[in-house]
Protein backbone atom coordinates (compact mmCIF):
# COMPACT_ATOMS: atom_id res chain seq x y z
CA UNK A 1 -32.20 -51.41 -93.26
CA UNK A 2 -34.85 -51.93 -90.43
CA UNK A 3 -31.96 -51.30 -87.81
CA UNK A 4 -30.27 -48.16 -89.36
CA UNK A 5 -33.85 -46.45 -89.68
CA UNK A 6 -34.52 -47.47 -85.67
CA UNK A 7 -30.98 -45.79 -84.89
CA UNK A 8 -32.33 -42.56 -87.26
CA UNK A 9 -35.32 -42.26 -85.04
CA UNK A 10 -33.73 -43.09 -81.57
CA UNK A 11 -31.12 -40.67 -82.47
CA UNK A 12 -32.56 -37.43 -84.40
CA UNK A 13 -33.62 -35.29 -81.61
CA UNK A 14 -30.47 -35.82 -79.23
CA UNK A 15 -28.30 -34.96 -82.46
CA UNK A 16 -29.97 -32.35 -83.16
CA UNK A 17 -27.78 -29.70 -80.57
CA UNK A 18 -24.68 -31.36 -81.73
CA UNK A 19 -25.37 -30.90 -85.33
CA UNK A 20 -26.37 -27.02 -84.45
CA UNK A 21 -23.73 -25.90 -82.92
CA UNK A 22 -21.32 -27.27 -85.13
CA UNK A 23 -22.87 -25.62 -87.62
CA UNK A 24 -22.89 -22.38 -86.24
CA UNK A 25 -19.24 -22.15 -84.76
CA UNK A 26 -18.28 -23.35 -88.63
CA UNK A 27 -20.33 -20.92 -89.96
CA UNK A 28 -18.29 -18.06 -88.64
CA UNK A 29 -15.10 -18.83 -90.17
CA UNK A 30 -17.38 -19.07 -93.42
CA UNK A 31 -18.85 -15.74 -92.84
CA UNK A 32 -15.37 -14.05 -92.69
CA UNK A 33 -14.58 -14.78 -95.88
CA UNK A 34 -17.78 -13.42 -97.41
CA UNK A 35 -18.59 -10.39 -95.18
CA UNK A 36 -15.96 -8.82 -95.30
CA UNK A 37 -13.61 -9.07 -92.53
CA UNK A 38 -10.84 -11.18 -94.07
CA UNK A 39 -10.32 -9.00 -96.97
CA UNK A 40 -10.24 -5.90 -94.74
CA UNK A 41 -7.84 -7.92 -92.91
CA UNK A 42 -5.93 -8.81 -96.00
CA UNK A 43 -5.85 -4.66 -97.01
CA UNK A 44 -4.65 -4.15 -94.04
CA UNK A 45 -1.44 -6.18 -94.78
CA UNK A 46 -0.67 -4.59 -97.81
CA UNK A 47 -2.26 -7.27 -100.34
CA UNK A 48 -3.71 -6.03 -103.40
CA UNK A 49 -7.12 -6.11 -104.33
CA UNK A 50 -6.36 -8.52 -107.32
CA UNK A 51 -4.66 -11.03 -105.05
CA UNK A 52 -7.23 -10.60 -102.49
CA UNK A 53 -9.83 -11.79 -104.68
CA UNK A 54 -7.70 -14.44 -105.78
CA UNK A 55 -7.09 -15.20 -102.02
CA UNK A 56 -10.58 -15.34 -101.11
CA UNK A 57 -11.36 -17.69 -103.83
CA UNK A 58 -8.36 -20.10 -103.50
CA UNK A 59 -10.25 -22.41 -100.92
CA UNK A 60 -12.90 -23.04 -103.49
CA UNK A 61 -10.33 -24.16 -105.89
CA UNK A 62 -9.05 -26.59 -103.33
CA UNK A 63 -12.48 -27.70 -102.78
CA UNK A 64 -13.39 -28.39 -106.03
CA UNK A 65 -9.72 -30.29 -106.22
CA UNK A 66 -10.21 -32.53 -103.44
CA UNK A 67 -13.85 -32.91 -101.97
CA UNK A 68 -14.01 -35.74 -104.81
CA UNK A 69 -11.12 -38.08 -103.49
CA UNK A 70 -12.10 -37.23 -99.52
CA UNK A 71 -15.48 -38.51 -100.29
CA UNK A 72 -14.54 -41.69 -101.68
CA UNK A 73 -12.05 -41.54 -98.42
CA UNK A 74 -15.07 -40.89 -95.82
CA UNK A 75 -17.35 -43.88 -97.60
CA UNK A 76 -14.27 -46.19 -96.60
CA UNK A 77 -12.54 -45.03 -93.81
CA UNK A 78 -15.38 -42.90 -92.05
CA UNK A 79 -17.06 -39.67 -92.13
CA UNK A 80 -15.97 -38.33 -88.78
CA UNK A 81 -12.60 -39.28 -88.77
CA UNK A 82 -12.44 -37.63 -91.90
CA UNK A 83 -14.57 -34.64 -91.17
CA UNK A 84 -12.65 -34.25 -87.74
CA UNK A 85 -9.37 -33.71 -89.10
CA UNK A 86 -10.66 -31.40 -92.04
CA UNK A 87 -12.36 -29.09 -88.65
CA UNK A 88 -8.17 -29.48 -86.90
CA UNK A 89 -7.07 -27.56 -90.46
CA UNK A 90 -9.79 -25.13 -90.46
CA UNK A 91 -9.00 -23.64 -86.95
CA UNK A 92 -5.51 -24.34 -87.99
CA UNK A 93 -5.79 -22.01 -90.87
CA UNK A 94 -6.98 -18.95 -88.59
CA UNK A 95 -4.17 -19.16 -86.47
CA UNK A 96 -2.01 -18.96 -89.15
CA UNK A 97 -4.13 -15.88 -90.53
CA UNK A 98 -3.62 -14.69 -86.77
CA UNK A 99 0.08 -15.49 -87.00
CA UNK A 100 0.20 -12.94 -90.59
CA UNK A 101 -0.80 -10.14 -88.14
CA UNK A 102 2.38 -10.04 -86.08
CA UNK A 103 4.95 -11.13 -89.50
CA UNK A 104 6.34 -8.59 -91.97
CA UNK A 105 7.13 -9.05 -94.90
CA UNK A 106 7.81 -12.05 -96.69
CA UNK A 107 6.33 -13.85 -93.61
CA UNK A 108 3.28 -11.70 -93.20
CA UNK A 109 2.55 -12.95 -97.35
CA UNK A 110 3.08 -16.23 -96.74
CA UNK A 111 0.82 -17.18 -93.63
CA UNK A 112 -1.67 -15.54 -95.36
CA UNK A 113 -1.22 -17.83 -98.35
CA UNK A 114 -0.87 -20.71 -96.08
CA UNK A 115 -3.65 -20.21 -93.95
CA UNK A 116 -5.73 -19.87 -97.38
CA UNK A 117 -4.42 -23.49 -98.18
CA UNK A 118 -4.99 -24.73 -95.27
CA UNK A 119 -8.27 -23.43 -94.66
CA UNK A 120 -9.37 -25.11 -98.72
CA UNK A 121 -8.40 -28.24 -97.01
CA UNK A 122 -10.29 -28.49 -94.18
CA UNK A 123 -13.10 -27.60 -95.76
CA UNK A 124 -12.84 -29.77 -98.82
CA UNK A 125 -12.32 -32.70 -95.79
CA UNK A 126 -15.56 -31.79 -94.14
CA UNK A 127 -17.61 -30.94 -96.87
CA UNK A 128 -16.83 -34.29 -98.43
CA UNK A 129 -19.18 -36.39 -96.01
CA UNK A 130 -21.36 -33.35 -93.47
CA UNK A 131 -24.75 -34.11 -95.55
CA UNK A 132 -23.96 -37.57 -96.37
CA UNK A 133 -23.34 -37.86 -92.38
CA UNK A 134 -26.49 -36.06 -91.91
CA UNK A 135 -28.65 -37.76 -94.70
CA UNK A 136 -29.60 -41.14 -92.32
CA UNK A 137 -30.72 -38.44 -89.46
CA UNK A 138 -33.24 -36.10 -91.53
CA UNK A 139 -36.48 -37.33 -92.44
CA UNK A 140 -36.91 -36.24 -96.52
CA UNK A 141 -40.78 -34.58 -95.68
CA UNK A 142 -38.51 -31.87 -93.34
CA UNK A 143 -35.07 -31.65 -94.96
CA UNK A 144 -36.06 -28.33 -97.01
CA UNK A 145 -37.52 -26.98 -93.35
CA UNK A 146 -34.91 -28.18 -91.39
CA UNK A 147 -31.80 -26.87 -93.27
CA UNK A 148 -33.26 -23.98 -93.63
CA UNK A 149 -33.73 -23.65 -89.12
CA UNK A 150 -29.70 -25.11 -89.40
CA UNK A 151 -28.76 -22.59 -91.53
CA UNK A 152 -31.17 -20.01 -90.18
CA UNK A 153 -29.08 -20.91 -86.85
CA UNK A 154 -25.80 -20.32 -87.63
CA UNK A 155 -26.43 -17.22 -89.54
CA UNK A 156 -27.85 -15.98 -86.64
CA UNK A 157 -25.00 -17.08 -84.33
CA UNK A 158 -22.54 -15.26 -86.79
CA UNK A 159 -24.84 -11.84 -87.54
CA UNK A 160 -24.26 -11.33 -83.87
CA UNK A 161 -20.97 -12.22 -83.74
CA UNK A 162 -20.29 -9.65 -86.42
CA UNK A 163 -22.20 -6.99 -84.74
CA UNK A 164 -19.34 -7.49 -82.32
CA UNK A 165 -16.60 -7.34 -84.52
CA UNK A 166 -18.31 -3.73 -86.16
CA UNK A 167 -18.32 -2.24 -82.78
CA UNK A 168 -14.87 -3.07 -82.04
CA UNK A 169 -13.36 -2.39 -85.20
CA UNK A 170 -15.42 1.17 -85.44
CA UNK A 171 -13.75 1.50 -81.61
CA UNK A 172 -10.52 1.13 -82.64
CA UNK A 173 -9.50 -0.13 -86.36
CA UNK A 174 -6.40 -0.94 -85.77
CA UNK A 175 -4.70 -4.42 -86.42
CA UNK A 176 -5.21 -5.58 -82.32
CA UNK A 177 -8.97 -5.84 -83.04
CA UNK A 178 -8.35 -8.08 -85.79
CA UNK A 179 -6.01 -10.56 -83.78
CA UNK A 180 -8.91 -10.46 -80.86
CA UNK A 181 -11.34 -11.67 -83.37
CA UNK A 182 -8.70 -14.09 -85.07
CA UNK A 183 -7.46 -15.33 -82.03
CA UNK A 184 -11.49 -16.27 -80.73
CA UNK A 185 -12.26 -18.02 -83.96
CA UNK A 186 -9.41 -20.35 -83.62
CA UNK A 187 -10.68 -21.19 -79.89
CA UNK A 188 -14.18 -21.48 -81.37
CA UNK A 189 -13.34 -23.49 -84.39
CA UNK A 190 -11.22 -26.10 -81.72
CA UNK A 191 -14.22 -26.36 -79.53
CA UNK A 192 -16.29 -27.74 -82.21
CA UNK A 193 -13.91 -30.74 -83.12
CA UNK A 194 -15.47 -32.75 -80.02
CA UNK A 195 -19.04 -31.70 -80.47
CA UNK A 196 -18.83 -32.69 -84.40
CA UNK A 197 -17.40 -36.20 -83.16
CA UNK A 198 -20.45 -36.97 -80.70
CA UNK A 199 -22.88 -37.07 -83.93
CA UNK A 200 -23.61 -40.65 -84.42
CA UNK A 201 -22.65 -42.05 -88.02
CA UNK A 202 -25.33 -44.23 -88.00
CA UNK A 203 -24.58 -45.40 -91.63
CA UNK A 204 -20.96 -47.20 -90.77
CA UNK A 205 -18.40 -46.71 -93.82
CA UNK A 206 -16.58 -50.12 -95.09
CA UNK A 207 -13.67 -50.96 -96.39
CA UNK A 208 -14.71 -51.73 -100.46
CA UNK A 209 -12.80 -53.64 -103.80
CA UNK A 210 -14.48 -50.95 -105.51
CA UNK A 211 -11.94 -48.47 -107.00
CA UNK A 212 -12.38 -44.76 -107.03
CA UNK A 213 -13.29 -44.61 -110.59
CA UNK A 214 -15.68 -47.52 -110.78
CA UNK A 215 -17.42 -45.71 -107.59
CA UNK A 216 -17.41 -42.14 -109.60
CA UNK A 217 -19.31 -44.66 -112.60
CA UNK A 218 -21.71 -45.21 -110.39
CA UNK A 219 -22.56 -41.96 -109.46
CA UNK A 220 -22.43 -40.34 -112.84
CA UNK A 221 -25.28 -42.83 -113.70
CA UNK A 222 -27.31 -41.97 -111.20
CA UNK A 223 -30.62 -40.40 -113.24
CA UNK A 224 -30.48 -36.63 -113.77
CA UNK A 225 -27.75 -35.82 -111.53
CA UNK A 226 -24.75 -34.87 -113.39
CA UNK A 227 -26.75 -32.34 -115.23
CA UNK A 228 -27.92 -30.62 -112.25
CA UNK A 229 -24.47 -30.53 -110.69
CA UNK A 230 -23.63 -28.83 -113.57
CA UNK A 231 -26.56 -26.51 -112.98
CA UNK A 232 -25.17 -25.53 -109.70
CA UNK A 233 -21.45 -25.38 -111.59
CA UNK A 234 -22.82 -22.63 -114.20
CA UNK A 235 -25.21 -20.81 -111.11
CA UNK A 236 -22.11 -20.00 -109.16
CA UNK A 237 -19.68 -18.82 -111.62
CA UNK A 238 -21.72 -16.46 -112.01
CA UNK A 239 -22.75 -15.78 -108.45
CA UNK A 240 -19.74 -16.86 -106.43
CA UNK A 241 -17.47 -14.08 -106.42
CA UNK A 242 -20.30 -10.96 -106.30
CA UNK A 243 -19.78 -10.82 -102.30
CA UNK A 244 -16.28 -10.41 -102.67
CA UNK A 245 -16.94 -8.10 -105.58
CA UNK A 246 -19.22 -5.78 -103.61
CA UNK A 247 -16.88 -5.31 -100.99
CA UNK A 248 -14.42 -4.25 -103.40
CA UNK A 249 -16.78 -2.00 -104.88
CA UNK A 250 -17.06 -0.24 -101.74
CA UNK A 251 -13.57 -0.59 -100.70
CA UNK A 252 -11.83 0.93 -103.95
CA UNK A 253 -15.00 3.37 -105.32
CA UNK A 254 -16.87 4.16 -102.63
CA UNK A 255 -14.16 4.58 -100.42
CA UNK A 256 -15.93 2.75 -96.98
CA UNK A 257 -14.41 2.51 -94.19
CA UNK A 258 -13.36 -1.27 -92.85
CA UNK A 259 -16.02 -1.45 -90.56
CA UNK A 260 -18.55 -0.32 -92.48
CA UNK A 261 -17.61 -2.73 -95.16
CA UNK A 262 -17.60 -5.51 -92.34
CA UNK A 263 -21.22 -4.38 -91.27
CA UNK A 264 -22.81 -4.06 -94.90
CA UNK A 265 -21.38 -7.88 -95.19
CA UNK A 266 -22.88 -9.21 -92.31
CA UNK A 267 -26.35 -7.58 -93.66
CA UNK A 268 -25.71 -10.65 -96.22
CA UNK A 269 -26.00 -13.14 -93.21
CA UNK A 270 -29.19 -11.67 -92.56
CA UNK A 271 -30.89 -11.66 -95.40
CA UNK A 272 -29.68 -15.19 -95.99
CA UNK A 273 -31.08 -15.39 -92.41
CA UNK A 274 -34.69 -14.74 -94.19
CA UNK A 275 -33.82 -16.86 -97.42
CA UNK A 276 -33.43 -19.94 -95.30
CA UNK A 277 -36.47 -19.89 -93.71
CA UNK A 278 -38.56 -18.32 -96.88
CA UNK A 279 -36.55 -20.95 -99.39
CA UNK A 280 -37.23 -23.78 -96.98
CA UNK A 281 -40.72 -23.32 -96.59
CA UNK A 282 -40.51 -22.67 -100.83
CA UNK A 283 -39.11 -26.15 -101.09
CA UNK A 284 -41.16 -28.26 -99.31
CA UNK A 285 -44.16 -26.04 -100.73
CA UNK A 286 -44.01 -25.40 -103.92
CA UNK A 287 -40.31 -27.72 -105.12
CA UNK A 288 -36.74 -27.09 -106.36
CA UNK A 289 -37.36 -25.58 -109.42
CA UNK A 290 -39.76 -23.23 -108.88
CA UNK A 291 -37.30 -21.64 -105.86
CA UNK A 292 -34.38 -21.29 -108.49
CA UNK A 293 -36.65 -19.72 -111.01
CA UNK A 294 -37.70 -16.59 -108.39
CA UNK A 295 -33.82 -16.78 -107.47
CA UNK A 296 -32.52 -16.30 -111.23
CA UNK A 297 -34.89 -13.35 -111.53
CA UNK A 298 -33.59 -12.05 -108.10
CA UNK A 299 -29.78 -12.53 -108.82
CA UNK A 300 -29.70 -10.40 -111.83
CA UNK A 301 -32.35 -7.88 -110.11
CA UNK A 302 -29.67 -7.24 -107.28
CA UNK A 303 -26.62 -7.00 -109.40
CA UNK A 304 -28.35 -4.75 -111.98
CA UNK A 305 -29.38 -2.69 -109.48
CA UNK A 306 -26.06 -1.83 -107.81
CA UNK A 307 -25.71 -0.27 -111.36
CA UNK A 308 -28.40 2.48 -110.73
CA UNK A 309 -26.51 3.60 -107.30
CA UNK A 310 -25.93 7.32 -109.15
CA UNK A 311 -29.55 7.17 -110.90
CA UNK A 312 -31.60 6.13 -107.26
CA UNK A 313 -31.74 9.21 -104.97
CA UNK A 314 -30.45 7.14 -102.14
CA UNK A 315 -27.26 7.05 -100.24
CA UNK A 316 -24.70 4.94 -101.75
CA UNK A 317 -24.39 3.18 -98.35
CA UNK A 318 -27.98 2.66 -97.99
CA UNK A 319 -28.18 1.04 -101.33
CA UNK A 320 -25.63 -1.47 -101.22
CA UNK A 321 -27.13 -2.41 -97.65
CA UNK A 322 -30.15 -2.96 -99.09
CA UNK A 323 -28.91 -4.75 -101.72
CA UNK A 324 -26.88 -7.24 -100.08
CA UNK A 325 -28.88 -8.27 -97.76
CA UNK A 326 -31.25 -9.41 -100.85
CA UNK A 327 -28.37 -11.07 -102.45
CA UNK A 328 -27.63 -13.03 -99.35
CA UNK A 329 -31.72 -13.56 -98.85
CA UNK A 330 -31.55 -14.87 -102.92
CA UNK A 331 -28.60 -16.96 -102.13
CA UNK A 332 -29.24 -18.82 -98.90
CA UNK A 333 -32.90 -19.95 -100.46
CA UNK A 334 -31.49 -20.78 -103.47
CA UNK A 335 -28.67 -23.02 -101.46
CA UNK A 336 -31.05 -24.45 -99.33
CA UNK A 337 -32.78 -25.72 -102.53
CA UNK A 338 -29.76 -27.19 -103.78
CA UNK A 339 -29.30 -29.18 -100.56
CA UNK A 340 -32.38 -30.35 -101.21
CA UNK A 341 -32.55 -31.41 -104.51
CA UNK A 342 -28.82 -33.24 -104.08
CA UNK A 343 -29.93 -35.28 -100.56
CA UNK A 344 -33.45 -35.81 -103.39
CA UNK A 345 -31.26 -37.46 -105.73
CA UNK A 346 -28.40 -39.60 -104.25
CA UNK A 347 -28.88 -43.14 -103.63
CA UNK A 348 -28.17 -45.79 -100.45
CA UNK A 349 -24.98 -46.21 -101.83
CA UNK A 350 -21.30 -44.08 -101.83
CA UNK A 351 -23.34 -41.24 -100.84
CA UNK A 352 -20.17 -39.37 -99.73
CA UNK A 353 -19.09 -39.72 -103.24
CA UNK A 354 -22.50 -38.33 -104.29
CA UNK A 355 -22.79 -35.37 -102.41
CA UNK A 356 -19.14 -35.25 -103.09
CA UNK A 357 -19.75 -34.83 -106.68
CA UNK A 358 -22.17 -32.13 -106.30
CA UNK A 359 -20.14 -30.14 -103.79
CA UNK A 360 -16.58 -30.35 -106.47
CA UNK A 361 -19.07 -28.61 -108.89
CA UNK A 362 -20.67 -26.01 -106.51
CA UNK A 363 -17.08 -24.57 -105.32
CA UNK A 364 -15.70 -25.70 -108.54
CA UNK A 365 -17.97 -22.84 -109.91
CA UNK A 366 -17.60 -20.49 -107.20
CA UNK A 367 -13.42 -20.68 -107.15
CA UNK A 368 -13.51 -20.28 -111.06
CA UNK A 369 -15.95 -17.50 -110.72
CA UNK A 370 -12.93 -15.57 -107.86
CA UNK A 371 -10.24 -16.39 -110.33
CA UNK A 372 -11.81 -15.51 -113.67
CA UNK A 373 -12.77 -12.14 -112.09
CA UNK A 374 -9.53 -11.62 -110.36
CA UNK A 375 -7.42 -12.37 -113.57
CA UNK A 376 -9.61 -9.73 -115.32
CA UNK A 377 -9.22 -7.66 -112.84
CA UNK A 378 -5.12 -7.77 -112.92
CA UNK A 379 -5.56 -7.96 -116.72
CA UNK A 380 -7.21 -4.97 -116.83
CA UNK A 381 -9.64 -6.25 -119.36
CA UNK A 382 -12.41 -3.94 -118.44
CA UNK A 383 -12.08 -0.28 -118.81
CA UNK A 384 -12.09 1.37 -115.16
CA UNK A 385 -13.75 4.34 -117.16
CA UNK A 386 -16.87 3.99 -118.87
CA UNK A 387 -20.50 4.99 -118.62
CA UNK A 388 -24.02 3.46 -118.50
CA UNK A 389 -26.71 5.99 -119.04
CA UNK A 390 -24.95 8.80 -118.76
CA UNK A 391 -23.23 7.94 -115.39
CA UNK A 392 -19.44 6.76 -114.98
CA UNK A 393 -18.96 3.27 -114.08
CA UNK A 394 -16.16 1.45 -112.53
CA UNK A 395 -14.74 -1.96 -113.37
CA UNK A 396 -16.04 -3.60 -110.85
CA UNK A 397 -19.27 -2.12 -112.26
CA UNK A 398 -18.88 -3.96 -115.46
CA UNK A 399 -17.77 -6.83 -113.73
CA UNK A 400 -21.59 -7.32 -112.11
CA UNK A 401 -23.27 -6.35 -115.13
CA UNK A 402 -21.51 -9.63 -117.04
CA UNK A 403 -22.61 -11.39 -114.13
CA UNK A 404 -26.17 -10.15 -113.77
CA UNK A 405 -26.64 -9.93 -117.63
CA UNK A 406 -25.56 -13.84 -117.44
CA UNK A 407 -27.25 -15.35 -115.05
CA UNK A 408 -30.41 -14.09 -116.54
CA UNK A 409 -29.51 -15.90 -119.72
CA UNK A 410 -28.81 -19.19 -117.47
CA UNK A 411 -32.33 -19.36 -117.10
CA UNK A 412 -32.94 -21.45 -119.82
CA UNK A 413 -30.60 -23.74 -118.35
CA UNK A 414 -33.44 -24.88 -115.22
CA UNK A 415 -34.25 -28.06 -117.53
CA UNK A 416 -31.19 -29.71 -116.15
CA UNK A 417 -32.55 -30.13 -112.95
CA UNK A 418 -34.91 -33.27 -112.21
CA UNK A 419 -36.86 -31.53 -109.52
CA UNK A 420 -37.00 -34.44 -107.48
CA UNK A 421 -38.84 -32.15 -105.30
CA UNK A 422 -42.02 -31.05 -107.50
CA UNK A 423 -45.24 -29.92 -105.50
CA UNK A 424 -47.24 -27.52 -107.00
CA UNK A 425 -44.70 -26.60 -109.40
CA UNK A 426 -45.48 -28.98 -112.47
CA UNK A 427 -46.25 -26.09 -114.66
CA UNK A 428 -42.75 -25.42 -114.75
CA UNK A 429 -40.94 -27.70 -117.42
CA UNK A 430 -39.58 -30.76 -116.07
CA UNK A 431 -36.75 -33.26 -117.27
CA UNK A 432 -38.27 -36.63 -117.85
């Protein structure tokens, strides 16, 4: 124990640029998916929305399939090699989305699909073990702090990188911009494979005689944390698929143009760039469960809101700026108090499998959340004609008010989280 905690400090601050930057080349590939750009990209190939949505949410199903057995995988046969070859199917994916571009057809469906699949895997690989690789190298007294610089980081990387991609696209929308952009991100998404591998995995994984299922036991036991995993479950089935949702809104009712559905995305990034460092400070301030209670409030706020867009004398566009960027703000502090909380929790041992577990639940949630809405939307369960205060909705419309109108009733549901990290926040109710 002595030795691993000399390696932590030795290595901390040298890892430090390693760990950044792979964080922020990932982070763009993540970013595509929510601001945006892919499902432009997918419109532009002739999907339709209801598949798109479906689409988008696919790797989250994966994930939620998966992350379980590649943690127990990375506790025995290592983190990096496992991480490494989930970052190989990642960039893999985007060249396959790249490849869609230049298919027709039947072709042009299926490397879409593919890419989809492949990109679920890669993730679910490198999701499995990236804070149980990190977990050894960040003191606890910082972790709220520094996830919320990491993530403050590659936000930042990928707002600019965006900004880019609206110029160009308002230049010249055509489908060559999109197979510039496609083609970089598989270049940038390679690079990081080496940089990822130079982080030190200074808690060595071990072949075990423990089976999966006796190592799951041992996780489920651990005190409070299935119940907040399933916290974070509920939270994003609820939350997961409003990004996609928005951009629909404006795609199909508003009637924006691609790049100014890209831009109004990447507002998201920077109003998460805000939540990280607001919701990291909140953290290590004030504790977990004081930062989900302002985030609750300021979920259904947001989605309500979008609502009032014929109500508000203010320019649709303006509006849903505003308001994504405060979703994104909401969402990135309440994530960052998540990540702190879970790395709170988890014990010395199969932490993999730990974060693992929490991770299945949080894109369990948020892949349910894509499919549920995108089976309603194909359905047709929701009238694309109705009317709130006088005003005609659309089903999208109705689609956030369920979601707003719930997550505001999930309130009640913050005494399943231990609040490992309590502060000044005793006054809220705690689980004992």
């Amino acid at each position: 124990m002595t030795e691993a905690k000399n390696v932590r400090n030795q290595t901390v601050t040298p890892v430090y640029p390693a760990v950044f930057i792979t964080a922020s080349l990932g982070g763009l590939s993540f970013l595509e998916f929510s601001n945006g750009l892919l499902l432009a990209y997918f419109s532009r190939l002739e999907i339709s929305s209801s598949e798109i949505l479906l689409l988008l949410a696919l790797p989250s199903i994966l994930q939620f399939m998966l992350v379980l057995v590649f943690s127990y995988l990375s506790d025995r046969v290592g983190k990096k090699l496992i991480g490494a070859t989930g970052l190989f199917c990642s960039a893999s994916a985007f060249y396959l989305f790249w490849q869609a571009g230049f298919s027709e057809g039947f072709w042009r469906h299926r490397f879409s699909v593919a890419g989809v699949v492949f990109f679920g895997i890669g993730t679910a690989m490198s999701f499995s073990n990236w804070f149980a690789l990190l977990h050894p190298l960040i003191p606890q007294q910082i972790r709220g702090r520094f996830f919320g610089r990491l993530r403050l980081t590659w936000q930042g990387f990928g707002f600019l990188f965006s900004l880019l991609v609206f110029y160009l696209l308002e230049q010249n929308p055509g489908l060559e911009v999109y197979h510039w952009v496609l083609g970089f991100l598989v270049l940038f998404l390679m690079i990081r494979i080496p940089i990822f591998w130079s982080i030190p995995e200074v808690e060595k994984s071990s072949p075990s005689k423990e089976s999966f299922f006796q190592a799951l036991v041992k996780v489920l036991r651990i005190p409070g944390y299935l119940p907040f995993c399933a916290y974070c479950f509920l939270l994003m089935l609820f939350t997961g698929a409003c990004p996609m949702i928005f951009s629909l809104l404006e795609k199909d009712v508003l009637g924006f143009s691609d790049d100014r559905i890209v831009l109004i995305g990447n507002l998201m990034a920077l109003g998460g760039m805000l939540g990280f460092v607001l919701g990291g400070r909140m953290v290590d301030r004030f504790g977990t469960k004081y930062v989900f209670l302002c985030c609750h409030f300021g979920f259904s706020a947001v989605l309500l809101l979008v609502l009032t867009r014929r109500i508000l004398m203010i320019s649709p566009l303006f509006l849903m700026a505003l308001l994504t960027g405060a979703f994104g703000m909401i969402q990135a502090a309440s994530g960052i108090a998540m990540t702190s909380e879970t790395l709170s929790l988890i014990t010395s041992e199969n932490k993999s499998l730990s974060t693992g577990l929490w991770m299945t639940l949080y894109t369990g949630g948020t892949g349910l959340s894509g499919t549920l809405f995108s089976q309603l939307l194909k359905l047709g369960v929701f009238s694309n004609e109705w009317s709130w205060m006088g005003n005609p909705m659309s089903v999208y419309d109705g689609l956030l008010l369920i979601c707003g109108g719930m997550i505001l009733l999930l309130t009640v549901t913050l005494g399943l989280i231990p609040s490992m990290i309590r502060r000044k926040a005793e006054w809220i109710p705690q689980v004992s």
